[in-house]
Protein backbone atom coordinates (compact mmCIF):
# COMPACT_ATOMS: atom_id res chain seq x y z
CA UNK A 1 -10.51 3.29 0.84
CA UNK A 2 -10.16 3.08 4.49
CA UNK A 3 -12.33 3.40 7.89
CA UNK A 4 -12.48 5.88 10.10
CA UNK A 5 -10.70 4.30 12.71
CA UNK A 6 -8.02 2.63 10.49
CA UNK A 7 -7.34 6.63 8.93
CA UNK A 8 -7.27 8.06 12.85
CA UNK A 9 -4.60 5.05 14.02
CA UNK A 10 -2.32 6.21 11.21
CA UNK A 11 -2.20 10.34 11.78
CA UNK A 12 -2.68 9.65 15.45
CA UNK A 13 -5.84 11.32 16.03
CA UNK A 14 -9.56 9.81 17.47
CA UNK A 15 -12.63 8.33 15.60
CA UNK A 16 -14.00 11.43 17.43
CA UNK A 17 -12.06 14.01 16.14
CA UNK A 18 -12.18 12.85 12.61
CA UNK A 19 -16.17 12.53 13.05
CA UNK A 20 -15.98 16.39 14.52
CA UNK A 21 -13.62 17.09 11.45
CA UNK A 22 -16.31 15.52 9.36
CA UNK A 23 -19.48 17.18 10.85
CA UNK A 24 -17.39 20.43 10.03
CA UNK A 25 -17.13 19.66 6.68
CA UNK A 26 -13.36 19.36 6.84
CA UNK A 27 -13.75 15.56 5.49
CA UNK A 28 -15.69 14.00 2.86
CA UNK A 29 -16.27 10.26 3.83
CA UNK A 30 -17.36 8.33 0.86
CA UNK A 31 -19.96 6.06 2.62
CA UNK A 32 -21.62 8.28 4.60
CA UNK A 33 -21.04 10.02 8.15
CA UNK A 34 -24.11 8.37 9.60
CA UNK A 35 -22.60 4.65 8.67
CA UNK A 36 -21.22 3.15 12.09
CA UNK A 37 -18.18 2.61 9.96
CA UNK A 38 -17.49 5.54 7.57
CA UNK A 39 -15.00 5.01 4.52
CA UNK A 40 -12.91 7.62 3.34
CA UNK A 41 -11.56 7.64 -0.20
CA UNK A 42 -8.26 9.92 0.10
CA UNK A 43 -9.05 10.98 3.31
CA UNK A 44 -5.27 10.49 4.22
CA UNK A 45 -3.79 13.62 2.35
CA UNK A 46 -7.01 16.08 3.78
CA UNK A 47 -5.95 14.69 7.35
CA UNK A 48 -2.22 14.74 6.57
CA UNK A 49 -3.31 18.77 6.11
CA UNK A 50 -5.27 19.31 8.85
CA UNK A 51 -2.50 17.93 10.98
CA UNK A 52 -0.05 20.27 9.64
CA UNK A 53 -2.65 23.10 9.83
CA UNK A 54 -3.40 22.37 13.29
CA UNK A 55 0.32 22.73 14.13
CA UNK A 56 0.75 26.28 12.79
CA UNK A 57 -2.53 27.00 14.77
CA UNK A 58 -4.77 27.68 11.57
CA UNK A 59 -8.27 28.08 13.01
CA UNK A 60 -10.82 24.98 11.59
CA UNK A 61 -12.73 27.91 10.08
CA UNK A 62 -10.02 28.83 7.77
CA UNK A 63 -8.95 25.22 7.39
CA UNK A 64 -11.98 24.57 5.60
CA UNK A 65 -11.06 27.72 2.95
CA UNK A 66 -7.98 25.95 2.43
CA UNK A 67 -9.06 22.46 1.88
CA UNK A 68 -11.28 23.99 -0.74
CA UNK A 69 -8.90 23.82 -3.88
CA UNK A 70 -11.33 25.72 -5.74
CA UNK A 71 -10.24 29.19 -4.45
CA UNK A 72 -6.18 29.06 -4.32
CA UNK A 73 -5.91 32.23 -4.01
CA UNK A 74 -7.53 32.55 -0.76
CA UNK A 75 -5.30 29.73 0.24
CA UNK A 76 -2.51 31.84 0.08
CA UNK A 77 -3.54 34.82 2.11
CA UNK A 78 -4.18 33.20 5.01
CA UNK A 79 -1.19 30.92 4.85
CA UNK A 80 0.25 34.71 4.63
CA UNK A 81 -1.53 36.06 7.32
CA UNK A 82 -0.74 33.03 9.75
CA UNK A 83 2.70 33.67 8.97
CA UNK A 84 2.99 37.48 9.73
CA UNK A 85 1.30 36.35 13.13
CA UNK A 86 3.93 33.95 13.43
CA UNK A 87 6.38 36.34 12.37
CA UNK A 88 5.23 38.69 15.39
CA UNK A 89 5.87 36.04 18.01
């Protein structure tokens, strides 16, 4: 487990950005978002794929589709669609 602060210092992003992250239900801190000082159990890996997502320019709507591992398959067509886009560039 690890804070909130301690998980932004290591991906190089702000406590506010992972709170923002949180409130859009793109993390799942394991203490509690109202805590001062939210934990995180695994939090690493979902931020490790935000950050990559946020590179490509997947929108935080569809970033929350593909953090949800229940539905794969919609994982892959919009990793599909963001790269025909990219192909078009």
């Amino acid at each position: 487990m690890v804070t909130i602060s301690a998980l932004g210092k290591g991906v190089s992003l702000s406590r506010s950005a992972l709170l923002y992250y949180d409130r859009l239900g793109l993390l799942k801190p394991s203490g509690g978002a109202a805590q001062a000082m939210s934990i995180f159990s695994g939090g690493g890996r979902a931020v490790e794929e935000i950050c990559l997502y946020r590179q490509i320019g997947i929108p935080l709507k569809e970033m929350k589709k593909l953090l949800d591992k229940s539905r794969p398959n919609m994982s892959v067509e919009i990793l599909q669609r963001r790269l025909r886009v990219l192909a078009v560039k």
